[in-house]
PDB file of N, CA and C in Angstrom:
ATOM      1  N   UNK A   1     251.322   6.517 176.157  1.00  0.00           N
ATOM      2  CA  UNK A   1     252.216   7.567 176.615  1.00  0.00           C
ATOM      3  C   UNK A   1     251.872   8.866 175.878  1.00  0.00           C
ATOM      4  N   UNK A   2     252.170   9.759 176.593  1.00  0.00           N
ATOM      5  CA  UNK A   2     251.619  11.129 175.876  1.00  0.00           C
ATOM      6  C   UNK A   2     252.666  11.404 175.326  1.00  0.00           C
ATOM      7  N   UNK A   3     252.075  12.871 174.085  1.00  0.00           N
ATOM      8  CA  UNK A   3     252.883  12.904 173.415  1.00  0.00           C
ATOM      9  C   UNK A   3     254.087  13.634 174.033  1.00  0.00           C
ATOM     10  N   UNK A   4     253.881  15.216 174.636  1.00  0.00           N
ATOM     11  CA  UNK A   4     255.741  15.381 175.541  1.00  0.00           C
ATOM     12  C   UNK A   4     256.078  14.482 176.175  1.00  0.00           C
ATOM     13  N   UNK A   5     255.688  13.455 176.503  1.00  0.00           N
ATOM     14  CA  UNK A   5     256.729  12.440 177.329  1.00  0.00           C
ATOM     15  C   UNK A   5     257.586  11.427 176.176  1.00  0.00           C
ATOM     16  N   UNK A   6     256.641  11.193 175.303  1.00  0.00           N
ATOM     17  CA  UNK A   6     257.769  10.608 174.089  1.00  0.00           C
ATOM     18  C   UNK A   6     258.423  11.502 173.367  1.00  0.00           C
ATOM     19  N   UNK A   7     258.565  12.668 173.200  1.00  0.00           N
ATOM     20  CA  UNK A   7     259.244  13.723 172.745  1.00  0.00           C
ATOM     21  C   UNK A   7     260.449  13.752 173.877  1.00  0.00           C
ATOM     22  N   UNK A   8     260.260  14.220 175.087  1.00  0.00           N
ATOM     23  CA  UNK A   8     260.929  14.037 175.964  1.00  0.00           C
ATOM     24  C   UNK A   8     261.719  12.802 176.076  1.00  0.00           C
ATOM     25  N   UNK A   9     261.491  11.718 176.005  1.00  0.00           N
ATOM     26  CA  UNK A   9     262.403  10.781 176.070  1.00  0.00           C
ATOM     27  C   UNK A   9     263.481  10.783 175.083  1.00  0.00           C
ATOM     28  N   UNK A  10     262.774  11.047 173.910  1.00  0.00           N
ATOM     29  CA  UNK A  10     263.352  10.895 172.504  1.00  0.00           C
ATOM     30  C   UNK A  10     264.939  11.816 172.563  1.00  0.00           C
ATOM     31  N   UNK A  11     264.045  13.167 173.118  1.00  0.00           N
ATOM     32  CA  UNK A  11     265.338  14.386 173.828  1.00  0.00           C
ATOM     33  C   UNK A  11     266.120  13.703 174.517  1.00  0.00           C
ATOM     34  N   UNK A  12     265.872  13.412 175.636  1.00  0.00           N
ATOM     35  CA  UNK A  12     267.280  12.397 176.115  1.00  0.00           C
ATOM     36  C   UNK A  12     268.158  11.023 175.417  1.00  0.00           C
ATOM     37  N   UNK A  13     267.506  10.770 174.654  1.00  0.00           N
ATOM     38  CA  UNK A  13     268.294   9.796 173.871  1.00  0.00           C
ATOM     39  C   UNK A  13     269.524  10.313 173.356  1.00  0.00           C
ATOM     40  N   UNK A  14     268.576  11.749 172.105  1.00  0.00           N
ATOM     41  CA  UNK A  14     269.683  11.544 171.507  1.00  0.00           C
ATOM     42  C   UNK A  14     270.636  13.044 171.767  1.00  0.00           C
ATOM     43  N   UNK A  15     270.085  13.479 173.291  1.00  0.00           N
ATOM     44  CA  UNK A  15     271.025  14.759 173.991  1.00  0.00           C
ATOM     45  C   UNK A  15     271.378  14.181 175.280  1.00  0.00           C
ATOM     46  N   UNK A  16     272.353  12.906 175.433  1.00  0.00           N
ATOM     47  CA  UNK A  16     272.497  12.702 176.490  1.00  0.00           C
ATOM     48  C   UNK A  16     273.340  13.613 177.678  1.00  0.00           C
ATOM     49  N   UNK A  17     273.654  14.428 177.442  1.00  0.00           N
ATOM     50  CA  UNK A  17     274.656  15.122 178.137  1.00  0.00           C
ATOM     51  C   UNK A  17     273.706  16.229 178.777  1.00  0.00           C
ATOM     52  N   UNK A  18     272.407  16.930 178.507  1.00  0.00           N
ATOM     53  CA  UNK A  18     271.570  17.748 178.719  1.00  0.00           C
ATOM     54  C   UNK A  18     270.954  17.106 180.033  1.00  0.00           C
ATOM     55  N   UNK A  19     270.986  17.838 181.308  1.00  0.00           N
ATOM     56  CA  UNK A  19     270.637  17.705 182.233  1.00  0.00           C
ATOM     57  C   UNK A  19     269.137  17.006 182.437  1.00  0.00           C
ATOM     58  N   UNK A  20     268.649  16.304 182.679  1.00  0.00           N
ATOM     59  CA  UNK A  20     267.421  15.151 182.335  1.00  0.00           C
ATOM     60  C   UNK A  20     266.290  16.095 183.498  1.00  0.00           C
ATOM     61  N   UNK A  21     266.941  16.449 184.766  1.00  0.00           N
ATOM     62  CA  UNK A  21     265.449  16.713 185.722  1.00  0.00           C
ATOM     63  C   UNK A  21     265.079  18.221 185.382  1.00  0.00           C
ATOM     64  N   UNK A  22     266.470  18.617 184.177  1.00  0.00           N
ATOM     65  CA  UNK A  22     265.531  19.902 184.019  1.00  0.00           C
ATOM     66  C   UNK A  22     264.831  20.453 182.762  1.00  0.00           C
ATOM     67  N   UNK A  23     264.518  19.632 181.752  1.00  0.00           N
ATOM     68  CA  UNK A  23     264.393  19.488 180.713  1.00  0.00           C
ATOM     69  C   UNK A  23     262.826  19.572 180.675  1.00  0.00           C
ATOM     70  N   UNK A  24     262.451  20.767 180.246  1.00  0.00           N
ATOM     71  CA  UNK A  24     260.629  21.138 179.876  1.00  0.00           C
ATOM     72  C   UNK A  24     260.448  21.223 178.712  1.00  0.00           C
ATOM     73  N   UNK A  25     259.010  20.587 178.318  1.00  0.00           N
ATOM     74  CA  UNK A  25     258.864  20.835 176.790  1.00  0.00           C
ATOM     75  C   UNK A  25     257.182  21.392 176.670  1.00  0.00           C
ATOM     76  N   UNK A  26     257.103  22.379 176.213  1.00  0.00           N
ATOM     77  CA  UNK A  26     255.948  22.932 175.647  1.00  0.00           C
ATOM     78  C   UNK A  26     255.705  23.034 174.328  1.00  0.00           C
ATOM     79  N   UNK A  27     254.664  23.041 173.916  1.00  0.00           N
ATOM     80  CA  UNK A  27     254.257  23.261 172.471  1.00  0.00           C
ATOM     81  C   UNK A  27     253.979  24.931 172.265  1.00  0.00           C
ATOM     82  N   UNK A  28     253.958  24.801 171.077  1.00  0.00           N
ATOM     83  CA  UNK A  28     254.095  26.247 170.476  1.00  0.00           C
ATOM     84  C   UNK A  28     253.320  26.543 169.482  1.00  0.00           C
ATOM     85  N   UNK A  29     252.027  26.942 169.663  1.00  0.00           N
ATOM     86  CA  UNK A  29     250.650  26.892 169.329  1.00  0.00           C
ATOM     87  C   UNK A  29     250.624  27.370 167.461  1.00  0.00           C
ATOM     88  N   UNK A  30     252.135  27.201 167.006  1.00  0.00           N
ATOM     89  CA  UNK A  30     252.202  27.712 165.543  1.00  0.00           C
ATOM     90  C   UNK A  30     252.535  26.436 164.845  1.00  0.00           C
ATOM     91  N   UNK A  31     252.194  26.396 163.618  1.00  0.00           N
ATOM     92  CA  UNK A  31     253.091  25.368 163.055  1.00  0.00           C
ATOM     93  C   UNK A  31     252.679  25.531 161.135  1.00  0.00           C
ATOM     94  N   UNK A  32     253.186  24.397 160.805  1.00  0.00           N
ATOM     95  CA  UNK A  32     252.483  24.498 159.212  1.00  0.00           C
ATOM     96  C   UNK A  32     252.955  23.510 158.482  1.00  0.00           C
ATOM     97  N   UNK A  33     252.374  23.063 157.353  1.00  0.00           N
ATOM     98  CA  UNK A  33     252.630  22.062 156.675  1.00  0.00           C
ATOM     99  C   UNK A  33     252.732  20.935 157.323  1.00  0.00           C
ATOM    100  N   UNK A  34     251.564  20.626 158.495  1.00  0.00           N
ATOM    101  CA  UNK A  34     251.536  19.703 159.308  1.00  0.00           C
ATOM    102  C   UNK A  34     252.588  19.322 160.055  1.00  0.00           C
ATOM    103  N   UNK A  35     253.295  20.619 160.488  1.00  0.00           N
ATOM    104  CA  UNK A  35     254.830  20.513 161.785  1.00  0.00           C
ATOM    105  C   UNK A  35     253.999  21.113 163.040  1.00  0.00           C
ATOM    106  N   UNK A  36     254.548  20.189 163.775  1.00  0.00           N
ATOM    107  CA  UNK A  36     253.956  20.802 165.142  1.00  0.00           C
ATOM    108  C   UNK A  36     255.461  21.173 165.908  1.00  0.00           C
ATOM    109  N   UNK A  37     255.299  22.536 166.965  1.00  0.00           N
ATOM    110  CA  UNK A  37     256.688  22.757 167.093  1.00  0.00           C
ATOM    111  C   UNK A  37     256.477  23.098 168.729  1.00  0.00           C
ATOM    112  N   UNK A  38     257.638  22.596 169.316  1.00  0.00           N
ATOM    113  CA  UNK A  38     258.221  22.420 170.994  1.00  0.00           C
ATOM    114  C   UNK A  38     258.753  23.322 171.244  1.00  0.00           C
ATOM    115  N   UNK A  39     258.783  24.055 171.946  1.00  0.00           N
ATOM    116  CA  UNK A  39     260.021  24.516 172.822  1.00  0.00           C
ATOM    117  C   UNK A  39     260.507  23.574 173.949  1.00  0.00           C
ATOM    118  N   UNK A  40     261.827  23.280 173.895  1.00  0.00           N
ATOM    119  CA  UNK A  40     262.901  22.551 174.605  1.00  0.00           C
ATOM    120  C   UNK A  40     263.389  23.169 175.500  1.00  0.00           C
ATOM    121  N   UNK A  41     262.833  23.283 177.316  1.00  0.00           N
ATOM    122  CA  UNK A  41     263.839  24.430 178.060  1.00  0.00           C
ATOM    123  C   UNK A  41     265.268  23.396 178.856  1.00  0.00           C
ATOM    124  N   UNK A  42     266.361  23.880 178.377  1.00  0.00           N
ATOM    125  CA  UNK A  42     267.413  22.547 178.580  1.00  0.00           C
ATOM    126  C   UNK A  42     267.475  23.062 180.530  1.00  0.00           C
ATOM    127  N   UNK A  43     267.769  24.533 180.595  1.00  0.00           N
ATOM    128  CA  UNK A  43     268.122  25.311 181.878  1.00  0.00           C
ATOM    129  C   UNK A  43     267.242  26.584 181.374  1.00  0.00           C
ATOM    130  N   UNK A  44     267.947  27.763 182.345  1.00  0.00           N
ATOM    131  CA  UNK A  44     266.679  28.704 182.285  1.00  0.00           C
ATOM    132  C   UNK A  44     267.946  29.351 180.940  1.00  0.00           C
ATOM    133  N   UNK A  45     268.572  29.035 180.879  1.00  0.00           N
ATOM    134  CA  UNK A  45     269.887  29.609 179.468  1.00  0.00           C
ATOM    135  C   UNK A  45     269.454  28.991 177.937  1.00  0.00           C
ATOM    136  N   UNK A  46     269.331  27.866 178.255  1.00  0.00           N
ATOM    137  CA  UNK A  46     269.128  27.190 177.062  1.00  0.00           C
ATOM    138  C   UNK A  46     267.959  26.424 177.042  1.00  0.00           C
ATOM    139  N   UNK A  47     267.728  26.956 175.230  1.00  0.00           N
ATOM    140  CA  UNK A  47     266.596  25.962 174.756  1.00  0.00           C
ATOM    141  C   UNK A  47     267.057  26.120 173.543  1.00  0.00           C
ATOM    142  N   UNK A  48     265.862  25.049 172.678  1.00  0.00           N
ATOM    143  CA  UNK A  48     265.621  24.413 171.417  1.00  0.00           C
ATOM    144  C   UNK A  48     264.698  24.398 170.836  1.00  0.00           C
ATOM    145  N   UNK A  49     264.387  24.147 169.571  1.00  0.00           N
ATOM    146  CA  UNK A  49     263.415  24.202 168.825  1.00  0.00           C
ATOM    147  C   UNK A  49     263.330  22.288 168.502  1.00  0.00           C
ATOM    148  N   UNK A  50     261.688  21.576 168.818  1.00  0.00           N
ATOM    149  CA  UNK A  50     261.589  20.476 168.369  1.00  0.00           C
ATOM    150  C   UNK A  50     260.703  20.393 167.550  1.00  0.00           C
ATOM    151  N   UNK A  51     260.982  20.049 166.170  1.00  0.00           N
ATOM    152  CA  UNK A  51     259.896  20.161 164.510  1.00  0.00           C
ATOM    153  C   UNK A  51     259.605  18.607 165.257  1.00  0.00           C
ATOM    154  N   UNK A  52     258.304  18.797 165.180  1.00  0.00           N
ATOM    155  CA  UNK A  52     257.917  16.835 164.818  1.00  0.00           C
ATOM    156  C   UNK A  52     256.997  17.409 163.369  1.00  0.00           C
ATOM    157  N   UNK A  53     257.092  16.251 162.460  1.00  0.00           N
ATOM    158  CA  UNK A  53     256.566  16.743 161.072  1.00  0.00           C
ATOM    159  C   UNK A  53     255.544  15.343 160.401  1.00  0.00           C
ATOM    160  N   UNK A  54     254.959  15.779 159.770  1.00  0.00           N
ATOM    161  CA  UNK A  54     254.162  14.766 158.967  1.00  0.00           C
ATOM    162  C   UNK A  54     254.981  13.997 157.694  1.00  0.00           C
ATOM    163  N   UNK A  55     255.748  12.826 157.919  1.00  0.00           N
ATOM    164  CA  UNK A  55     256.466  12.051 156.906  1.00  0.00           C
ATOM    165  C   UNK A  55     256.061  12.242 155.228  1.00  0.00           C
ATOM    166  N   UNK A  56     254.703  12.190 155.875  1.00  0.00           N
ATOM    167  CA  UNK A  56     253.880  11.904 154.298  1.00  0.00           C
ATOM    168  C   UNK A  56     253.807  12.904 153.432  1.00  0.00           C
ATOM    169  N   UNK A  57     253.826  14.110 153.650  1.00  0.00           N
ATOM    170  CA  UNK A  57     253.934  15.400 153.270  1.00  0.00           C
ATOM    171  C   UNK A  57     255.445  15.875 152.503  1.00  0.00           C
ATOM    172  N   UNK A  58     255.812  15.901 151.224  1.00  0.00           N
ATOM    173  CA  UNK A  58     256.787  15.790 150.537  1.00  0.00           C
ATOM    174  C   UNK A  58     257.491  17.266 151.048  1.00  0.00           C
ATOM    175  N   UNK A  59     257.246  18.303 151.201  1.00  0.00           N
ATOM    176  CA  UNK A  59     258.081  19.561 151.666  1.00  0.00           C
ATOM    177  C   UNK A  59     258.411  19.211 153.293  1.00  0.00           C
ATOM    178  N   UNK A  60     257.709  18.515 154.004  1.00  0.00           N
ATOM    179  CA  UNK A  60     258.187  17.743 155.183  1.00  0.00           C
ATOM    180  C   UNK A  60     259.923  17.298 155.106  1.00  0.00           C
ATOM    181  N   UNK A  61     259.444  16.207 154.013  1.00  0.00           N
ATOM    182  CA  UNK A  61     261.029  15.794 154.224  1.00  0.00           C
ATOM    183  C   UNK A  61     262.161  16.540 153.778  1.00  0.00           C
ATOM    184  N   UNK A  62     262.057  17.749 153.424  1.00  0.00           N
ATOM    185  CA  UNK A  62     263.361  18.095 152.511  1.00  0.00           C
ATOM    186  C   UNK A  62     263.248  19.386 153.338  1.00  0.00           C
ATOM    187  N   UNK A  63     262.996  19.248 154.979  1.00  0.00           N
ATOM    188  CA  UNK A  63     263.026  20.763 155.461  1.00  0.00           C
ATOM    189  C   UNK A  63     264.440  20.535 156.277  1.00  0.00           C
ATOM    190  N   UNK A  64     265.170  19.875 156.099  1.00  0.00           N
ATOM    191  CA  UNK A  64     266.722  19.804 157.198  1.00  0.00           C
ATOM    192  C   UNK A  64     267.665  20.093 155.799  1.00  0.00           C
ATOM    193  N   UNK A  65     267.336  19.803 154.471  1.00  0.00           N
ATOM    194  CA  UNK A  65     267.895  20.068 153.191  1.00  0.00           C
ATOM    195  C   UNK A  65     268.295  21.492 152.708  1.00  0.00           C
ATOM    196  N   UNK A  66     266.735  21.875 153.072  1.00  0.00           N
ATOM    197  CA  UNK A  66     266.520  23.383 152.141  1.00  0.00           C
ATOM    198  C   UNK A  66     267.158  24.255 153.347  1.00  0.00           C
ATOM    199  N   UNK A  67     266.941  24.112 154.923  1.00  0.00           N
ATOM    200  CA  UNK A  67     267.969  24.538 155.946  1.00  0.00           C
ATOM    201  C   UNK A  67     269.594  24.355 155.706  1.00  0.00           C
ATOM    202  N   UNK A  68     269.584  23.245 155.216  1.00  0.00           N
ATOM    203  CA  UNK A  68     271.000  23.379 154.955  1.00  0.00           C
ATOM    204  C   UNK A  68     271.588  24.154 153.477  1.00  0.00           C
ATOM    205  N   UNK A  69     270.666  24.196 152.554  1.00  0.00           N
ATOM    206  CA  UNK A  69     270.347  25.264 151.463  1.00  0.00           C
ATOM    207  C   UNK A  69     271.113  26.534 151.731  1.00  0.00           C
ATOM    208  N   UNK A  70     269.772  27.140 152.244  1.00  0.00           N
ATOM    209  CA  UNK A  70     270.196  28.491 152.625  1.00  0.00           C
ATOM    210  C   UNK A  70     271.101  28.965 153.341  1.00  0.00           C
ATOM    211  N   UNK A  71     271.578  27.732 154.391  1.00  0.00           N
ATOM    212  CA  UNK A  71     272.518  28.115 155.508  1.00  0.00           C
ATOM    213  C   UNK A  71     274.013  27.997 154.462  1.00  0.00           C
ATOM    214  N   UNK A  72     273.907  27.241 153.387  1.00  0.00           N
ATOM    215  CA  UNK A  72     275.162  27.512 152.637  1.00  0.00           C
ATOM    216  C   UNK A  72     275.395  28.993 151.651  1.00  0.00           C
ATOM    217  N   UNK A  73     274.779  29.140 151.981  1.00  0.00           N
ATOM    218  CA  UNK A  73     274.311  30.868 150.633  1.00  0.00           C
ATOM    219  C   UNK A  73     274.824  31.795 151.713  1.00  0.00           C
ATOM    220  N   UNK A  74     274.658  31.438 153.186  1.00  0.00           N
ATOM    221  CA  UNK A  74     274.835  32.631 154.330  1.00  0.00           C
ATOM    222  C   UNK A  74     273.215  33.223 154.821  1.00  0.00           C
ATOM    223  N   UNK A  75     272.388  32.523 154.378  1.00  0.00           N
ATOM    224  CA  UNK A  75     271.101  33.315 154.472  1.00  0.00           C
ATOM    225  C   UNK A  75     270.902  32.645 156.072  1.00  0.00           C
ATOM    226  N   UNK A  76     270.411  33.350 157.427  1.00  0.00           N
ATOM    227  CA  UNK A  76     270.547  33.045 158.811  1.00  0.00           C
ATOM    228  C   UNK A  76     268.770  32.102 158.598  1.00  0.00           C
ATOM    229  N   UNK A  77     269.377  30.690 159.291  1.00  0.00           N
ATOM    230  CA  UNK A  77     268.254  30.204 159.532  1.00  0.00           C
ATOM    231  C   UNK A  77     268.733  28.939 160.332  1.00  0.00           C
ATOM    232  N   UNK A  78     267.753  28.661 161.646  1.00  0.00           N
ATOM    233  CA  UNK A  78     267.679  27.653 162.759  1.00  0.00           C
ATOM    234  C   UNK A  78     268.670  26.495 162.091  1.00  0.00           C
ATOM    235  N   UNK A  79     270.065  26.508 163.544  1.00  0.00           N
ATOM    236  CA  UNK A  79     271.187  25.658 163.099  1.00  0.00           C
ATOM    237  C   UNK A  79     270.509  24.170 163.292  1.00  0.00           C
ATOM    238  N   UNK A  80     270.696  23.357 162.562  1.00  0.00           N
ATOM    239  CA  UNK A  80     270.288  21.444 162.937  1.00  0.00           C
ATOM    240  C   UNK A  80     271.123  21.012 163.584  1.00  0.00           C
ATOM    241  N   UNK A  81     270.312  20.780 164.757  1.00  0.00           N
ATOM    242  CA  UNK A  81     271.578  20.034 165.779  1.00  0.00           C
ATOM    243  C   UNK A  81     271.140  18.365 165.331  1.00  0.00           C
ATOM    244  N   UNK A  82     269.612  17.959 165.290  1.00  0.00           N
ATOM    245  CA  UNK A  82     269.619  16.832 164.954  1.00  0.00           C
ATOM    246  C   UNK A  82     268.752  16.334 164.072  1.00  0.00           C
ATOM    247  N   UNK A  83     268.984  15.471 163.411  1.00  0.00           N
ATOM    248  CA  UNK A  83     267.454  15.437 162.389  1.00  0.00           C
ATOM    249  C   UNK A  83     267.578  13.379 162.721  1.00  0.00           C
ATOM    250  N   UNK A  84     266.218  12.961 162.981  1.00  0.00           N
ATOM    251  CA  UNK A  84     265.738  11.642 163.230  1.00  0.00           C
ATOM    252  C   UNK A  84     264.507  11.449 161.859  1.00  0.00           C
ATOM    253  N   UNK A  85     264.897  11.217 160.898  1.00  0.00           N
ATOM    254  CA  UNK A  85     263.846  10.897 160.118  1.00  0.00           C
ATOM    255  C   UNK A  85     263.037  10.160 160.004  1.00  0.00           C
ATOM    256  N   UNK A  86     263.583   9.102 160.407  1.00  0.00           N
ATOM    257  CA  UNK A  86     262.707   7.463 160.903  1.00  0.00           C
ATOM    258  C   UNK A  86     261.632   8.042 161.754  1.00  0.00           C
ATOM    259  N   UNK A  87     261.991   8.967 162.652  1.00  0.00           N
ATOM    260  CA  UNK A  87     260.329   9.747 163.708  1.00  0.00           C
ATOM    261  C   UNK A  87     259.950  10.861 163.184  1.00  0.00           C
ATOM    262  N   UNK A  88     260.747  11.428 162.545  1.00  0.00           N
ATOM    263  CA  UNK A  88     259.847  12.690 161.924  1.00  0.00           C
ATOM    264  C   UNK A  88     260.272  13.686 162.613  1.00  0.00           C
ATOM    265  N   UNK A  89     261.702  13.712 163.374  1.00  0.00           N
ATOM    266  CA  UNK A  89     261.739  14.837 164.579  1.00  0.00           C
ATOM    267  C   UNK A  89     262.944  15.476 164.371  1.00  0.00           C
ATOM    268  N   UNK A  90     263.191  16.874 164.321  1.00  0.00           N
ATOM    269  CA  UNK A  90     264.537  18.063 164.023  1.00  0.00           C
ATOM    270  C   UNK A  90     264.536  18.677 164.714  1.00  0.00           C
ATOM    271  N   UNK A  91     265.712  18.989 165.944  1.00  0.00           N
ATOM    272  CA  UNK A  91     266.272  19.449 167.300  1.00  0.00           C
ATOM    273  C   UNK A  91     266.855  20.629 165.987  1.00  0.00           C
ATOM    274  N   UNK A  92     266.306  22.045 166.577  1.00  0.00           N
ATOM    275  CA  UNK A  92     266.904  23.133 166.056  1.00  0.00           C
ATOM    276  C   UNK A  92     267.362  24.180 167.108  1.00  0.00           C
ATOM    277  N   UNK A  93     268.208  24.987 166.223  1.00  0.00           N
ATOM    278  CA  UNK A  93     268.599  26.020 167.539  1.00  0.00           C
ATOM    279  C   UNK A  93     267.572  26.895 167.428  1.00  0.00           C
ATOM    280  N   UNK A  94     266.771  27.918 168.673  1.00  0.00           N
ATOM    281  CA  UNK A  94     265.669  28.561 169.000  1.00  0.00           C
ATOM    282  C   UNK A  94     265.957  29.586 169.165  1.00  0.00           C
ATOM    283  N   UNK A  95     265.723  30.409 167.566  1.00  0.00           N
ATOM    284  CA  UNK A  95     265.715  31.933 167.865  1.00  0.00           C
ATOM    285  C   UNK A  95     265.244  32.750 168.021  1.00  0.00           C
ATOM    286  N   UNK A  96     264.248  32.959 169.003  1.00  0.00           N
ATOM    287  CA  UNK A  96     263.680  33.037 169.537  1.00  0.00           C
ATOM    288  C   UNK A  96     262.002  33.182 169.675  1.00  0.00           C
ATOM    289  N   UNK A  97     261.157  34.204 170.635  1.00  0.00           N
ATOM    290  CA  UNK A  97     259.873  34.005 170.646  1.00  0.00           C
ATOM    291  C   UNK A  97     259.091  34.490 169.045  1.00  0.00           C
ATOM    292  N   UNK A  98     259.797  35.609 168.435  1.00  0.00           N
ATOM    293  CA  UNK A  98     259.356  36.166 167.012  1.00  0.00           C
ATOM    294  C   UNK A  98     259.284  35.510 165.865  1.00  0.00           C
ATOM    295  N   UNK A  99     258.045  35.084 165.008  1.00  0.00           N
ATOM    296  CA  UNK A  99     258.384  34.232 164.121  1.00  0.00           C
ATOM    297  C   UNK A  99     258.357  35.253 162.466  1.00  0.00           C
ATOM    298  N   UNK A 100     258.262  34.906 161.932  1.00  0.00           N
ATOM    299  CA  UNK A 100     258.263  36.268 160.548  1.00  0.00           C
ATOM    300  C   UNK A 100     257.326  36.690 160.404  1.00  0.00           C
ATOM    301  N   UNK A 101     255.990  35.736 160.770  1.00  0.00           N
ATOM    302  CA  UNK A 101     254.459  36.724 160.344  1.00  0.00           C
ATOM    303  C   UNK A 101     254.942  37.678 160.984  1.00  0.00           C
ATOM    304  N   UNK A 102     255.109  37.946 162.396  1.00  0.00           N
ATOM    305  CA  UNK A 102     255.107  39.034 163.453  1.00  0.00           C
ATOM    306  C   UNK A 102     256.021  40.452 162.676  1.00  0.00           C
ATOM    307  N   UNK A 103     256.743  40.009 162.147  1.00  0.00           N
ATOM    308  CA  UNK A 103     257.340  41.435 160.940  1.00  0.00           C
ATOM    309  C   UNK A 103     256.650  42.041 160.070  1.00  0.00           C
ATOM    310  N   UNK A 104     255.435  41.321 159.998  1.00  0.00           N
ATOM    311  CA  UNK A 104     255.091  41.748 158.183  1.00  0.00           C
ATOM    312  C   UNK A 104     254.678  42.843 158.081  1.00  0.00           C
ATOM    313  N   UNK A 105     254.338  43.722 159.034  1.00  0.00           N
ATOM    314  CA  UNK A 105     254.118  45.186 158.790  1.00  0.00           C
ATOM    315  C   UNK A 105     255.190  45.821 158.753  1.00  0.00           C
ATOM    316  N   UNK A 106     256.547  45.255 159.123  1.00  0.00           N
ATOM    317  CA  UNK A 106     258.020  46.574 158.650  1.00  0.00           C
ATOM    318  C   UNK A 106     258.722  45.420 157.620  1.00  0.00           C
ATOM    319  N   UNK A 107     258.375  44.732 156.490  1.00  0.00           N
ATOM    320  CA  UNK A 107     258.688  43.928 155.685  1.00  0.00           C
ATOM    321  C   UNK A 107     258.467  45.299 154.391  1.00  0.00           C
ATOM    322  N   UNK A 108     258.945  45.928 153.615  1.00  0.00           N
ATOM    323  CA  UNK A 108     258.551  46.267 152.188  1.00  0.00           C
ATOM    324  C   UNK A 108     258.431  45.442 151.194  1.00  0.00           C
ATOM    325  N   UNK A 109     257.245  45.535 150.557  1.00  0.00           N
ATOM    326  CA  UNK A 109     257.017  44.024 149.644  1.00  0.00           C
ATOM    327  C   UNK A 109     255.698  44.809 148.730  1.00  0.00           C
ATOM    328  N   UNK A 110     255.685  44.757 147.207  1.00  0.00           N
ATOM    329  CA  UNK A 110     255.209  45.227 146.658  1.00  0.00           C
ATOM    330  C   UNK A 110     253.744  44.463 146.808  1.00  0.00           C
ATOM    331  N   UNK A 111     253.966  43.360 147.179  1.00  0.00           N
ATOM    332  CA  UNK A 111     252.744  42.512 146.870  1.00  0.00           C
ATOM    333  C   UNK A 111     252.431  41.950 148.154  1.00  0.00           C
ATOM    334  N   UNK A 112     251.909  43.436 149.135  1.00  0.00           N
ATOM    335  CA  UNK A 112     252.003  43.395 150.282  1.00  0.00           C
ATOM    336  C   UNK A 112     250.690  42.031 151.234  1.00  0.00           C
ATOM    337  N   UNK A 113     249.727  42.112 149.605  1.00  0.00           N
ATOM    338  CA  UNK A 113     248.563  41.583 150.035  1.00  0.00           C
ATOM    339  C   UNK A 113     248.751  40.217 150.406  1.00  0.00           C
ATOM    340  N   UNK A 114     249.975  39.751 149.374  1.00  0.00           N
ATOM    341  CA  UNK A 114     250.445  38.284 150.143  1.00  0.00           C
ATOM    342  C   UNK A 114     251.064  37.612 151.352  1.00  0.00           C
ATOM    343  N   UNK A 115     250.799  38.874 152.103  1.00  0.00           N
ATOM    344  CA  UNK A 115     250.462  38.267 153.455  1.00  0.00           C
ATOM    345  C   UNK A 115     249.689  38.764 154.319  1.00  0.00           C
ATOM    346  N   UNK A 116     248.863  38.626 153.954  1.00  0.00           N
ATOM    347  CA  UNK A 116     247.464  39.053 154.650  1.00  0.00           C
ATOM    348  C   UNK A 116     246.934  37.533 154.596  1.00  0.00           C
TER     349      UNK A 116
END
């Protein structure tokens, strides 16, 4: 089975209420620390963010943690609707197409070279 179709299933498991014939999943040609990341289109209104992640990779597992981290400080970052650890997979809310590289030229940062 390929891999969006077991992603996809996985989505209906554990979003049963999300309309099933309209549910698209694309990949999203970014990722890091060995996360590969989905876009979830539920309708043309709603979507999601799907992390599938590499288990083995120790900052892997503690990324639904350090989300819940910051989200207690008030600092804005992708709400967890679900985290499946046994697969490696975190249903996030998708805000949208911009990810932070795409800022780094109106970012002020003394040590601008670190992100280049």
């Amino acid at each position: 089975m390929r891999t969006n179709d077991l992603l996809l299933r996985q989505t209906r498991m554990h979003f049963p209420r999300l309309d099933v014939a309209e549910i698209k999943i694309a990949p999203i040609n970014k990722g890091g620390s060995d996360r590969k990341f989905y876009r979830i289109r539920c309708s043309p209104e709603q979507t999601l963010i799907l992390v599938k992640y590499n288990r083995e990779r120790e900052e892997n597992r503690h990324y639904v943690q350090i989300a819940q981290f910051l989200n207690a400080y008030e600092i804005r970052v992708p709400k967890i609707y679900f985290h499946d650890p046994a697969e490696g997979l975190i249903w996030v809310e998708d805000l949208g197409e911009s990810d932070l590289y795409s800022f780094r030229r109106f970012i002020v940062c003394p040590n601008r070279s670190a992100w280049k």
